[in-house]
Protein backbone atom coordinates (compact mmCIF):
# COMPACT_ATOMS: atom_id res chain seq x y z
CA UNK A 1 68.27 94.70 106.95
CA UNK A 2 68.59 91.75 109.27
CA UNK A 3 70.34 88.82 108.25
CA UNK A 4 67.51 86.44 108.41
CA UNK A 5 65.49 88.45 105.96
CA UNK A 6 68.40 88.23 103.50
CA UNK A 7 68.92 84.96 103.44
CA UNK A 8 64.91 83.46 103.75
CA UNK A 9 64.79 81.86 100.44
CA UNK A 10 68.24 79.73 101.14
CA UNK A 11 66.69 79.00 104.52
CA UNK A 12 63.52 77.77 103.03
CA UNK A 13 65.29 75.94 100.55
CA UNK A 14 67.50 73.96 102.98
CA UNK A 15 64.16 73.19 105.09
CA UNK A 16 65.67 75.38 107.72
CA UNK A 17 62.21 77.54 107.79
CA UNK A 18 58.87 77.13 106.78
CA UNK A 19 56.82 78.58 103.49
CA UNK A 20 55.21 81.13 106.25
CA UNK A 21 58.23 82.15 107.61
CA UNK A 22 59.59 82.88 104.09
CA UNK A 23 56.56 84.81 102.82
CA UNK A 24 57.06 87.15 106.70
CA UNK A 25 60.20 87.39 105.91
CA UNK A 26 60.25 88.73 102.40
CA UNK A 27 56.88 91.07 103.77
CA UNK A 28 59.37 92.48 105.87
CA UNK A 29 61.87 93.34 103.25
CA UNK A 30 59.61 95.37 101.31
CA UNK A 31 60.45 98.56 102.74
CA UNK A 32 64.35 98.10 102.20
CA UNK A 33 63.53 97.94 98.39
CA UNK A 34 64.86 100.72 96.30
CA UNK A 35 61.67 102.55 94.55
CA UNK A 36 61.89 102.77 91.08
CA UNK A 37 61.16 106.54 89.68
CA UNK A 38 62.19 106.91 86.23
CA UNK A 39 63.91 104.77 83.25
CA UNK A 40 66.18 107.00 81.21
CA UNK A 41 66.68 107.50 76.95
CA UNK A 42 69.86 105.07 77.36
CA UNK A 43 67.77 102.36 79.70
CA UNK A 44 69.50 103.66 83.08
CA UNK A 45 67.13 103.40 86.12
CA UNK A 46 66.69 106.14 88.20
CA UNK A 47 65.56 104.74 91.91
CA UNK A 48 64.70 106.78 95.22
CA UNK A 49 66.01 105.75 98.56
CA UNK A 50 63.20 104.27 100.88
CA UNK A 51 65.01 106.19 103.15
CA UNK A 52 64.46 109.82 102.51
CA UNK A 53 62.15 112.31 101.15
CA UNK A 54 58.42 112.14 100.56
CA UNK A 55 58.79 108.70 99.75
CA UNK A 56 60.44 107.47 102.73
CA UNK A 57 59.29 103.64 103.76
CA UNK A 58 62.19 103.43 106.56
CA UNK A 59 62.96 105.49 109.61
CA UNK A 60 66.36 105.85 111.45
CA UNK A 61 67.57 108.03 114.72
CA UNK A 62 69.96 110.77 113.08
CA UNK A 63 67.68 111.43 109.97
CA UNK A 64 65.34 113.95 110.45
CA UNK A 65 61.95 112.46 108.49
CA UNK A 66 60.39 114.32 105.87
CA UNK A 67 57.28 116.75 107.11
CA UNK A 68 54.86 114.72 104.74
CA UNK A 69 56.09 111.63 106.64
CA UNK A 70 55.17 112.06 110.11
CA UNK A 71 51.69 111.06 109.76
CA UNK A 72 52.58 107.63 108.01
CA UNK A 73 53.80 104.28 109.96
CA UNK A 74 58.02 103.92 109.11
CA UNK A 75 59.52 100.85 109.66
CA UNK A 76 62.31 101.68 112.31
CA UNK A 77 65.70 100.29 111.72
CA UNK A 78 68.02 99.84 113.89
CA UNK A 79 72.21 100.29 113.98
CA UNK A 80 72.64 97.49 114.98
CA UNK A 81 70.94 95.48 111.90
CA UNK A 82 73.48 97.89 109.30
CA UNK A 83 75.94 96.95 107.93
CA UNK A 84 79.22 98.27 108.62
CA UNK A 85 80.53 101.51 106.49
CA UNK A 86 76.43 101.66 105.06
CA UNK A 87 76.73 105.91 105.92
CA UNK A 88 79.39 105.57 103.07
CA UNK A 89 76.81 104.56 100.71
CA UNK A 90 75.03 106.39 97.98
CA UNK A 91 71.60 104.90 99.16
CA UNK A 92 72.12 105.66 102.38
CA UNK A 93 73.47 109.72 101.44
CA UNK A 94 71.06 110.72 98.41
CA UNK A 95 68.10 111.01 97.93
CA UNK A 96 68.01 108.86 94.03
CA UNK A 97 70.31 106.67 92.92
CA UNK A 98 70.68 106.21 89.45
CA UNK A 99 72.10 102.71 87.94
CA UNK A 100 73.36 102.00 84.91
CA UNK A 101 71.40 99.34 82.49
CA UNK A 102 74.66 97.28 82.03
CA UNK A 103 75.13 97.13 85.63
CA UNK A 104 71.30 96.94 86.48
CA UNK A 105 70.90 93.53 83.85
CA UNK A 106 74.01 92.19 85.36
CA UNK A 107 72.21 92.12 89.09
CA UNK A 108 69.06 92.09 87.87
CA UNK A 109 66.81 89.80 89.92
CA UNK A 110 63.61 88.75 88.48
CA UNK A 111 60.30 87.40 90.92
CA UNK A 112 58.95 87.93 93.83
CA UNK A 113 60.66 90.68 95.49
């Protein structure tokens, strides 16, 4: 995602933008966010890409959307807003991603998303 959508809050908190800005700006996120599908017997999360599938929240030249998609709105993204080496990435290539609860408490971020 863009860069000023990543780093809102820190803007906000160093008076760079205002509380409207921040609340766009996280609005705008919401489609980037991983969508939680299952929590496994040893507290793993399962999550589904916003990026394929059924499911999909995001839309990107080169990835053919899924047929129950192409009546919904998809937020475009763009190349040039990826970070480098992201086709390398399990979110980006599958279809779930499945994370580990050690790893998952250890980023765990808790609040508005």
């Amino acid at each position: 995602m863009p860069r000023e959508w990543k780093t809102g809050s820190a803007d906000y908190y160093n008076c760079a933008i205002s509380m409207a800005q921040l609340t766009e700006s996280v609005d705008k996120r919401r489609p980037f966010a991983l969508i939680p599908e299952l929590i496994d017997y040893d507290e793993s999360v399962t999550y589904k890409s916003p990026l394929r599938d059924k499911w999909a929240k995001l839309r990107f030249d080169g990835i053919e959307p899924y047929p129950n998609t192409k009546g919904r709105e998809l937020s475009k993204i763009y190349r040039k807003n990826l970070a480098r080496g992201i086709e390398n990435t399990a979110v980006w290539q599958r279809k779930q991603l499945r994370i580990p609860a050690d790893l998952g408490a250890k980023f765990a971020q808790h609040g508005p998303a």
